[in-house]
Protein backbone atom coordinates (compact mmCIF):
# COMPACT_ATOMS: atom_id res chain seq x y z
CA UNK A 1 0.00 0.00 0.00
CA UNK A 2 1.15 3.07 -0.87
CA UNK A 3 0.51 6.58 1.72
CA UNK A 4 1.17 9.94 -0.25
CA UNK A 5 2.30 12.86 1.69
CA UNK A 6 -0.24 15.59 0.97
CA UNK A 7 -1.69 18.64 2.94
CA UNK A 8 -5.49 18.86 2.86
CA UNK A 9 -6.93 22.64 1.52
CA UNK A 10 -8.85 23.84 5.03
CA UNK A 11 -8.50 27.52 4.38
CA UNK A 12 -10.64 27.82 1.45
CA UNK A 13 -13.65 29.17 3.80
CA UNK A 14 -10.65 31.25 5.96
CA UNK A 15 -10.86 34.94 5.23
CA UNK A 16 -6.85 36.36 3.63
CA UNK A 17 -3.98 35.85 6.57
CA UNK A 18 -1.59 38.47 6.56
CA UNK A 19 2.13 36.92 6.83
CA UNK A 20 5.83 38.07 7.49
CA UNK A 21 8.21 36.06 7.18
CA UNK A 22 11.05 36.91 9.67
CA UNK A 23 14.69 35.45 8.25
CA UNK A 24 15.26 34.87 4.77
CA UNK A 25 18.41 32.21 4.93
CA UNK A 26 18.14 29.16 2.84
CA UNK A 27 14.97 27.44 5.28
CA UNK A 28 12.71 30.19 3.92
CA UNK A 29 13.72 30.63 0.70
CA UNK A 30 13.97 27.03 -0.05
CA UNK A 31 10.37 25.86 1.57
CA UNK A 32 8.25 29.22 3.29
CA UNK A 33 8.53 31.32 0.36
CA UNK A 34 7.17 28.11 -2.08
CA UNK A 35 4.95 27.73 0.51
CA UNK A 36 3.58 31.14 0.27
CA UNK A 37 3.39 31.27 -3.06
CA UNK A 38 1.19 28.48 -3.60
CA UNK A 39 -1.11 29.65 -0.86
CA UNK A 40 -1.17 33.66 -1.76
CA UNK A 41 -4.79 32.83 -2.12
CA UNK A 42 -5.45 32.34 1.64
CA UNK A 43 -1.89 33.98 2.77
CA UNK A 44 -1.13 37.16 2.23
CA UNK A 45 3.04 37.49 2.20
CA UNK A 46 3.13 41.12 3.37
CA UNK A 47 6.57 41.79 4.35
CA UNK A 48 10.16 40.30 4.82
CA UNK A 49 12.30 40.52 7.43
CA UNK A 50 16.25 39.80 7.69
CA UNK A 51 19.14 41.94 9.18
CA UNK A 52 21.02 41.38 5.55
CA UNK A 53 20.00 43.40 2.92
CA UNK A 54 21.74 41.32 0.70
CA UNK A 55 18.65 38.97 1.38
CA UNK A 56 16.37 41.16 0.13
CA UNK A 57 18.18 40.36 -3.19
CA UNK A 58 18.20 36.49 -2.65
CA UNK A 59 14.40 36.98 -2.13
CA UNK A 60 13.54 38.84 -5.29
CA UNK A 61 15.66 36.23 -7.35
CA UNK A 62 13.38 33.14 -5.81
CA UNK A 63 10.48 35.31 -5.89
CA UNK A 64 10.67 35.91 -9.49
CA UNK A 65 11.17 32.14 -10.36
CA UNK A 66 7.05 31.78 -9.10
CA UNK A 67 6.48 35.50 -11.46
CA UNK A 68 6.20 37.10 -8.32
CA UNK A 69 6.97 40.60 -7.37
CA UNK A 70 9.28 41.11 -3.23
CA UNK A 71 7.10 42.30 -0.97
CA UNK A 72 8.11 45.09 1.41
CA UNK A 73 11.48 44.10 3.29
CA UNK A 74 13.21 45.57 5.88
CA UNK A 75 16.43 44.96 7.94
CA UNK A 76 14.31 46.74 11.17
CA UNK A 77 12.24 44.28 13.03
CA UNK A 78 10.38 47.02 14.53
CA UNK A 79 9.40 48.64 11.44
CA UNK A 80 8.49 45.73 9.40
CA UNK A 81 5.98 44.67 12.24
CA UNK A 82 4.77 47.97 12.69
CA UNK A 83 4.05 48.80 8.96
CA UNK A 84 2.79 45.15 8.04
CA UNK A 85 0.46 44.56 10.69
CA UNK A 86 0.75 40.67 10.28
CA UNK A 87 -1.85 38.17 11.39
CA UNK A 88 0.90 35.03 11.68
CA UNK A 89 4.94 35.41 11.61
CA UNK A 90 7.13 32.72 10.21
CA UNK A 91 10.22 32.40 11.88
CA UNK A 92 13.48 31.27 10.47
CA UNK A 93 16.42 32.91 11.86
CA UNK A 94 19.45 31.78 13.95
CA UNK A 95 18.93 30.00 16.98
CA UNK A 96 20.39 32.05 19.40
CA UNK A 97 17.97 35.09 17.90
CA UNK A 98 14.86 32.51 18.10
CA UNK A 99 14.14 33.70 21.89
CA UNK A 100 13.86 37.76 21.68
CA UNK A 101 12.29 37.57 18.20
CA UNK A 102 9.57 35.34 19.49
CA UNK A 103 9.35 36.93 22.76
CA UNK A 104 8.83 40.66 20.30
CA UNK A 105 5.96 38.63 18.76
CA UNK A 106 4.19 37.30 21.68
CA UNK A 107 4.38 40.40 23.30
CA UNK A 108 2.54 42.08 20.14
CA UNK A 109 0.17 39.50 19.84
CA UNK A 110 1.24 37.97 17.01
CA UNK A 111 0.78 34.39 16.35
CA UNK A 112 4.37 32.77 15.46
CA UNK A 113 5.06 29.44 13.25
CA UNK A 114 8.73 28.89 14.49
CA UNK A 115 11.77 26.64 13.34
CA UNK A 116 13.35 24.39 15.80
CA UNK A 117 14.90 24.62 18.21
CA UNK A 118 12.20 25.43 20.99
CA UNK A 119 14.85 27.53 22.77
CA UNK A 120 18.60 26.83 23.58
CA UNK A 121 18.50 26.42 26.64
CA UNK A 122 16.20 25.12 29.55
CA UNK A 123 15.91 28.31 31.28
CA UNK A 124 14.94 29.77 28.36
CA UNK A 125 12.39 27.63 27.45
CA UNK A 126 10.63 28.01 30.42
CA UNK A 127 10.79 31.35 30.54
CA UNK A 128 9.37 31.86 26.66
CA UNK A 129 6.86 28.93 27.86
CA UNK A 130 5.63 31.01 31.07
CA UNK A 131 5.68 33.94 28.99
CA UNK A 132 3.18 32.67 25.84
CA UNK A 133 0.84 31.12 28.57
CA UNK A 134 1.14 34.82 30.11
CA UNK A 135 0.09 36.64 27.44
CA UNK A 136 -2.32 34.05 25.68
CA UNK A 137 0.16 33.20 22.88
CA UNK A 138 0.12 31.12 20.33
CA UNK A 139 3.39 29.59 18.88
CA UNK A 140 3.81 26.26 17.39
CA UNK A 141 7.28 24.58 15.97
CA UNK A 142 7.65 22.92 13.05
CA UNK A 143 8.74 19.58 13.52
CA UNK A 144 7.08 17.69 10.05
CA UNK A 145 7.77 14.16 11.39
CA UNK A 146 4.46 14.67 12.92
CA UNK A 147 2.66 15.38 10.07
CA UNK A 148 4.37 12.62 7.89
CA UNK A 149 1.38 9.72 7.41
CA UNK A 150 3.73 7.24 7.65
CA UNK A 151 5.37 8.42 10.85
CA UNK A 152 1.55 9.08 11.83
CA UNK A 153 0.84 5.42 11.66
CA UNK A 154 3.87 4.18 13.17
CA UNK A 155 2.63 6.22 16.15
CA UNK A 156 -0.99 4.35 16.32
CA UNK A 157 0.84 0.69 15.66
CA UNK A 158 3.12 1.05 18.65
CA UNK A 159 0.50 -0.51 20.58
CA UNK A 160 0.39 -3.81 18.53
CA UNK A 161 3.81 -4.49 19.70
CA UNK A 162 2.90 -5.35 22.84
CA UNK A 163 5.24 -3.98 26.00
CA UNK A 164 7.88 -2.01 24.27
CA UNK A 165 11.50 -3.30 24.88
CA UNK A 166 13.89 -1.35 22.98
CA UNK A 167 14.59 0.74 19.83
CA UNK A 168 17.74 2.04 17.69
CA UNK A 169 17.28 5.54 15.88
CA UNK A 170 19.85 6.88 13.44
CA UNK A 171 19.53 10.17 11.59
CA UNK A 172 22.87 10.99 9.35
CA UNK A 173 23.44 13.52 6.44
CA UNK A 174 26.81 14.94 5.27
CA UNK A 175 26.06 18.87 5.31
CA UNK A 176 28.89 21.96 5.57
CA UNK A 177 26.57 24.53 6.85
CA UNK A 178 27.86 24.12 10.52
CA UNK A 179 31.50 24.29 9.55
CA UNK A 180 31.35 28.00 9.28
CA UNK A 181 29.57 31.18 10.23
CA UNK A 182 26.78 31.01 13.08
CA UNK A 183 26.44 27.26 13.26
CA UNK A 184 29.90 26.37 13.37
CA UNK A 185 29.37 28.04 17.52
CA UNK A 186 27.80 26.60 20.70
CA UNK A 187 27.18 30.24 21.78
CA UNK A 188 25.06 31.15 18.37
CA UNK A 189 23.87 27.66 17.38
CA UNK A 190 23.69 25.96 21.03
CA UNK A 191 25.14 23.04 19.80
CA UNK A 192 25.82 21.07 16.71
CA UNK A 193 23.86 17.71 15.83
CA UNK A 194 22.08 17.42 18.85
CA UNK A 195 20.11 20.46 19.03
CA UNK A 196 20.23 21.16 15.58
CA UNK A 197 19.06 18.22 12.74
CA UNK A 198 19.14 16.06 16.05
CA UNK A 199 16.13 18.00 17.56
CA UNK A 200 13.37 16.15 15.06
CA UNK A 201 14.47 12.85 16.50
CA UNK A 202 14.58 13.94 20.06
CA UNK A 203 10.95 15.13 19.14
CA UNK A 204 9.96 11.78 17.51
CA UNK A 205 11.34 9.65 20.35
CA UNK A 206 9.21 12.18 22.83
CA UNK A 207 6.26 11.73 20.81
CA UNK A 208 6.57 7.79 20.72
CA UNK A 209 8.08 7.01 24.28
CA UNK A 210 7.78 9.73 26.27
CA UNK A 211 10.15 11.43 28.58
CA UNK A 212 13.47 9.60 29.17
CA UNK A 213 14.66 8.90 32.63
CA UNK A 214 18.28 8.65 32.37
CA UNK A 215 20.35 10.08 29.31
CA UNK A 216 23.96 8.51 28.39
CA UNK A 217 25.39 10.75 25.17
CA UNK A 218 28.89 10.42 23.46
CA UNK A 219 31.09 12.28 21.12
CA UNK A 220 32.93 10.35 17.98
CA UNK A 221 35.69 12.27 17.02
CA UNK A 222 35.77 15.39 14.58
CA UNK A 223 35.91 14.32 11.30
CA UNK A 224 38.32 17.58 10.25
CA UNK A 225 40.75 17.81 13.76
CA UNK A 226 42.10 21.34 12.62
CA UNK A 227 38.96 22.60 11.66
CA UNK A 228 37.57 25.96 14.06
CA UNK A 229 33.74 24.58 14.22
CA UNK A 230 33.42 23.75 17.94
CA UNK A 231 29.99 22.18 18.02
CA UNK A 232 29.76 18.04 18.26
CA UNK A 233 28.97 16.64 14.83
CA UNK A 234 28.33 12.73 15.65
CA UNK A 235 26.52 11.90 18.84
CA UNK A 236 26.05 8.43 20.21
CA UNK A 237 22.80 8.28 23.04
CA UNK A 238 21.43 6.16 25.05
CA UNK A 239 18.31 6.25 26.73
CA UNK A 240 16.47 4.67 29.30
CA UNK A 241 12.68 5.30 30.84
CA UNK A 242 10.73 4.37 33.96
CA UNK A 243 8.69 1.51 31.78
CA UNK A 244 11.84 -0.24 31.34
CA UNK A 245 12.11 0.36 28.09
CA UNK A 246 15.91 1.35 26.69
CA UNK A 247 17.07 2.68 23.11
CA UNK A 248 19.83 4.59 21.35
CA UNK A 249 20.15 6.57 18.84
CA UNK A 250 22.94 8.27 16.59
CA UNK A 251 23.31 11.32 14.62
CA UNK A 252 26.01 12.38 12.42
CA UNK A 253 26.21 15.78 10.43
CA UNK A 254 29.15 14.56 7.95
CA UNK A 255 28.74 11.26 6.61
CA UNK A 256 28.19 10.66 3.00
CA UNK A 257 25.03 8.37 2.74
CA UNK A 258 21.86 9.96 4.42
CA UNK A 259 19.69 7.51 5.98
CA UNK A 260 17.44 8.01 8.79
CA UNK A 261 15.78 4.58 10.24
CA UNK A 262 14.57 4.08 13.37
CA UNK A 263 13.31 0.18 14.58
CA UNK A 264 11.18 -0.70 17.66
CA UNK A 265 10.73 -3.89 19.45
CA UNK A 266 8.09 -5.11 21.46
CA UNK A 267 7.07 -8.52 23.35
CA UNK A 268 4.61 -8.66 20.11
CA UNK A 269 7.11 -8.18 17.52
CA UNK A 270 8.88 -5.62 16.06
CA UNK A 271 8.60 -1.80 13.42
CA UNK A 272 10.64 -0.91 11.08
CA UNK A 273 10.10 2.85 9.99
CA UNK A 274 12.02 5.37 7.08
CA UNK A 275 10.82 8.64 5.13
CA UNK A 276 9.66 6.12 2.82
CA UNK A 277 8.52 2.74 4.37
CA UNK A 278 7.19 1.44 7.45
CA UNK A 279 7.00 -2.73 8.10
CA UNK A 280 5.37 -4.18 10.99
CA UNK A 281 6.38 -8.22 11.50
CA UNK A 282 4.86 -10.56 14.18
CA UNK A 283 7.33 -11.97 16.79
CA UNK A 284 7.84 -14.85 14.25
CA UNK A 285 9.24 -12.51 12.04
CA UNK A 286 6.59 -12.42 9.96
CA UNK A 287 5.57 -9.17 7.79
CA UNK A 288 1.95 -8.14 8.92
CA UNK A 289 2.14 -4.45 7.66
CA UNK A 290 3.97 -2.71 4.42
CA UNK A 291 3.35 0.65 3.82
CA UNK A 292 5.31 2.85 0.91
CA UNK A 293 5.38 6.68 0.63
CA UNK A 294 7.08 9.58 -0.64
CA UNK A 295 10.46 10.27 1.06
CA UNK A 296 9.70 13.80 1.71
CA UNK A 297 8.40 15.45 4.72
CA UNK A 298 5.19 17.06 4.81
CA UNK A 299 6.11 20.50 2.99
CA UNK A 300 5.85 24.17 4.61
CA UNK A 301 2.43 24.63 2.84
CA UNK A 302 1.13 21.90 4.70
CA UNK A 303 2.51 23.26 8.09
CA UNK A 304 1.65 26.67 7.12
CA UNK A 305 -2.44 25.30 6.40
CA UNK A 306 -2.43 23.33 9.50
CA UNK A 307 -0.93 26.56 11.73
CA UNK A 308 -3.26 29.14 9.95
CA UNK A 309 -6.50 26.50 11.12
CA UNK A 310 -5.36 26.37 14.25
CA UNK A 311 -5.07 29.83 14.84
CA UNK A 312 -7.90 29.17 17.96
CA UNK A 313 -6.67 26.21 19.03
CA UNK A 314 -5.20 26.66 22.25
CA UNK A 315 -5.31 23.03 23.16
CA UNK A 316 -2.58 22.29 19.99
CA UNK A 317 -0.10 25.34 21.75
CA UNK A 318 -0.77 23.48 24.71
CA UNK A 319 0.40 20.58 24.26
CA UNK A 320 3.44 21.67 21.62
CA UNK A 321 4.64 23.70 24.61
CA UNK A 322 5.03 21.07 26.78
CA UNK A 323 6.44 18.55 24.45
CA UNK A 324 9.03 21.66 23.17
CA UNK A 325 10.23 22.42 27.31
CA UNK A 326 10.32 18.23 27.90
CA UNK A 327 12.51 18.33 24.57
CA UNK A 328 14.68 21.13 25.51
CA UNK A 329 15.09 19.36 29.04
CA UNK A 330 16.04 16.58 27.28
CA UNK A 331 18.36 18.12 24.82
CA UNK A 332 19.86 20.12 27.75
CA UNK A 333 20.69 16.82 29.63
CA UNK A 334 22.31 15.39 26.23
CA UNK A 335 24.74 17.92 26.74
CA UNK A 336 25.45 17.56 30.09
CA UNK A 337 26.17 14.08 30.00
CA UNK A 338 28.34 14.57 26.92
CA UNK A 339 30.39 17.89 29.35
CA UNK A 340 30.38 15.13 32.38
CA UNK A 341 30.92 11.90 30.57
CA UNK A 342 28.39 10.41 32.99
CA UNK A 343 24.70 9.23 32.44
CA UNK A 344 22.06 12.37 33.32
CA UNK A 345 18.55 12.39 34.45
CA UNK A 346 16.56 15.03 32.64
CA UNK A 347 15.50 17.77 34.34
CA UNK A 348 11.72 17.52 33.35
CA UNK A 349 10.05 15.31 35.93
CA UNK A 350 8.14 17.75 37.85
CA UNK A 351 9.04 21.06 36.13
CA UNK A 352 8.24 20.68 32.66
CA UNK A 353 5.36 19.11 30.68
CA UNK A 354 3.20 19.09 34.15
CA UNK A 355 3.34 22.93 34.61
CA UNK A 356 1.17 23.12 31.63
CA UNK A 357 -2.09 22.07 30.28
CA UNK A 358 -4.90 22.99 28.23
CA UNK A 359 -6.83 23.93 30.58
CA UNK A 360 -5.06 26.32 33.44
CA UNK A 361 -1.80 26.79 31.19
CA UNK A 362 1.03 27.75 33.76
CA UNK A 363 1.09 26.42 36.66
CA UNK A 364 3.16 28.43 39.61
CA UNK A 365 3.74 25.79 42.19
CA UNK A 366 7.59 26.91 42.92
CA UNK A 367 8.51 24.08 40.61
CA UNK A 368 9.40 26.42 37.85
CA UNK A 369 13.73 25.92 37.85
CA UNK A 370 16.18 28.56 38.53
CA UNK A 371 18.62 29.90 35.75
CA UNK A 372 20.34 27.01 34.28
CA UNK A 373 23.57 26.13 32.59
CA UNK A 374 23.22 26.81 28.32
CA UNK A 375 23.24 24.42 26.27
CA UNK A 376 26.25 25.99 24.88
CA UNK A 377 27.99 26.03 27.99
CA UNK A 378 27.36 22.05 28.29
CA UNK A 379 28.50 21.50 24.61
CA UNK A 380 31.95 22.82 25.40
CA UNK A 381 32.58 21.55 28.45
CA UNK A 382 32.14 24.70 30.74
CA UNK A 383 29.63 22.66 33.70
């Protein structure tokens, strides 16, 4: 059986959203401003942000491959929000910029559709967290694997494999972005593969196992030794939760094959899940299920429609804001153990995913954590 990847039109009945997109590096111009373009019936792409004015350039060159004319960009956040008056912002800037720029939106009252990561550190997280709940925010990330049918029914046949007893994960690509400029720095990026590609399958193992107990995460060794990037690009984890269940996972920025698998065992048998395929055998080894699908990831459009219907929703921000501080927590104690070359309990159990809900949103019980160590303090070494 074969699942296509395809976004289903619920805006037709919407009235016109006004949109700025905020960043133009390659992540816009390679998927939002596609995106837009095939929705400018619904969407309204009103201005452009970016602190380049080169990009204004890059932006009229991709624009005009659609035969569409820029729309008003500036290099001024202030101004472009203030002229604009958006309905949504898209977000696609540097990590260590992701926290103020959001925070600036929330504070407006602007909704936000945000890249990854969540925030770079766990103090941060909680504070952008406490903040959106605050000010009745809405801000979701976009993390596709969730919208991906067959990663969607991977999800639902987890419970056909009985008691889960382990899993392996791996996620490599060879890329050269973080060798230079503001990825190629803990204190800009917040880390390397962990936080960076690393963060969609630290959001996929969330979403299918939950919160980890006890972290264990190793370095491999640079594949350039002279180079001046100082972020970890290969990352061996291991993971273990209160239901007994262990895994590990790898990621790798430089290797030459891409592959991303991941495989999950259960007293009932066992899942075998890629971009493209997802098998499901008995504990006989037998193949029950066989899906096929397209290898790529639900597109921006379909992010975009699903963000843009949602506008209301605050049940969706809800729960995206605790997965995205659990995550972060997570992340955070990736690092740590990599700094302390010792196994690490997240720091998520009470002050994380159960300060929020639908609901009351945050909840101030004292178990909110003081200022923490960066994630880009724990990459290097510095706890």
């Amino acid at each position: 059986m074969n699942v296509a990847v395809h976004g289903e039109d619920q805006l037709s009945s919407s009235p016109k959203v006004r949109c700025i997109l905020v960043g133009i590096g390659r992540r816009a111009l390679e998927d939002y401003v596609p995106a837009l373009v095939d929705l400018s019936e619904n969407i309204e792409f009103v201005a452009a942000c970016d602190v380049d004015p080169m990009a204004q350039g890059r932006l009229a060159e991709e624009l005009g491959k659609h035969g569409r004319a820029c729309p008003p960009f500036f290099t001024d956040r202030t101004a472009a929000l203030d002229a604009s008056h958006p309905d949504l912002a898209v977000v696609a800037t540097p990590h260590h910029t992701h926290f103020e720029v959001t925070k600036d939106l929330v504070l407006r009252g602007i909704p936000v559709l945000k890249e990854k990561p969540f925030a770079i550190s766990l103090a941060e997280a909680h504070e952008l967290a406490h903040l959106i709940w605050q000010r009745d925010g809405h801000v979701r990330i976009c993390v596709q694997r969730r919208y991906h049918p067959l990663y969607l029914h991977a999800k639902q046949a987890l419970a056909a494999l009985g008691q889960i007893r382990h899993f392996d994960a791996s996620y490599q690509l060879n890329a050269d972005a973080y060798q230079d400029g503001w990825r190629a720095s803990p204190e800009t990026a917040g880390g390397g593969a962990i936080i960076d590609m690393g963060y969609h399958i630290v959001d996929l193992l969330h979403w299918f196992f939950g919160v980890p107990s006890v972290v264990y995460a190793t370095t491999a060794p640079k594949l350039i030794p002279t180079a001046g990037y100082t972020i970890e690009e290969t990352v061996l984890a291991n993971l273990t939760y209160d239901t007994g269940t262990t895994g590990t996972f790898r990621l790798s920025l430089c290797e030459a094959a891409k592959e991303e698998a991941i495989r999950v065992y259960g007293t009932k048998g066992h899942i075998t899940l890629r971009r493209d395929l997802f098998e499901r055998f008995d504990r006989s080894n037998n193949r029950v299920e066989h899906l096929t699908g397209d290898r790529g990831w639900a597109s921006a459009a379909d992010v975009l429609v699903d963000t843009v219907a949602r506008l209301q929703d605050r049940a969706v921000v809800a729960q995206e804001l605790a997965a995205a501080v659990d995550i972060t927590a997570t992340i955070e104690s990736l690092y740590h153990s990599i700094a302390q070359q010792a196994p690490v309990k997240p720091m998520c159990q009470e002050m994380c995913s159960v300060c929020y809900n639908a609901r009351l949103g945050w909840r101030d019980s004292g178990s909110r954590p003081a200022d923490g160590v960066s994630l880009a303090q724990a990459s290097t070494g510095l706890v």
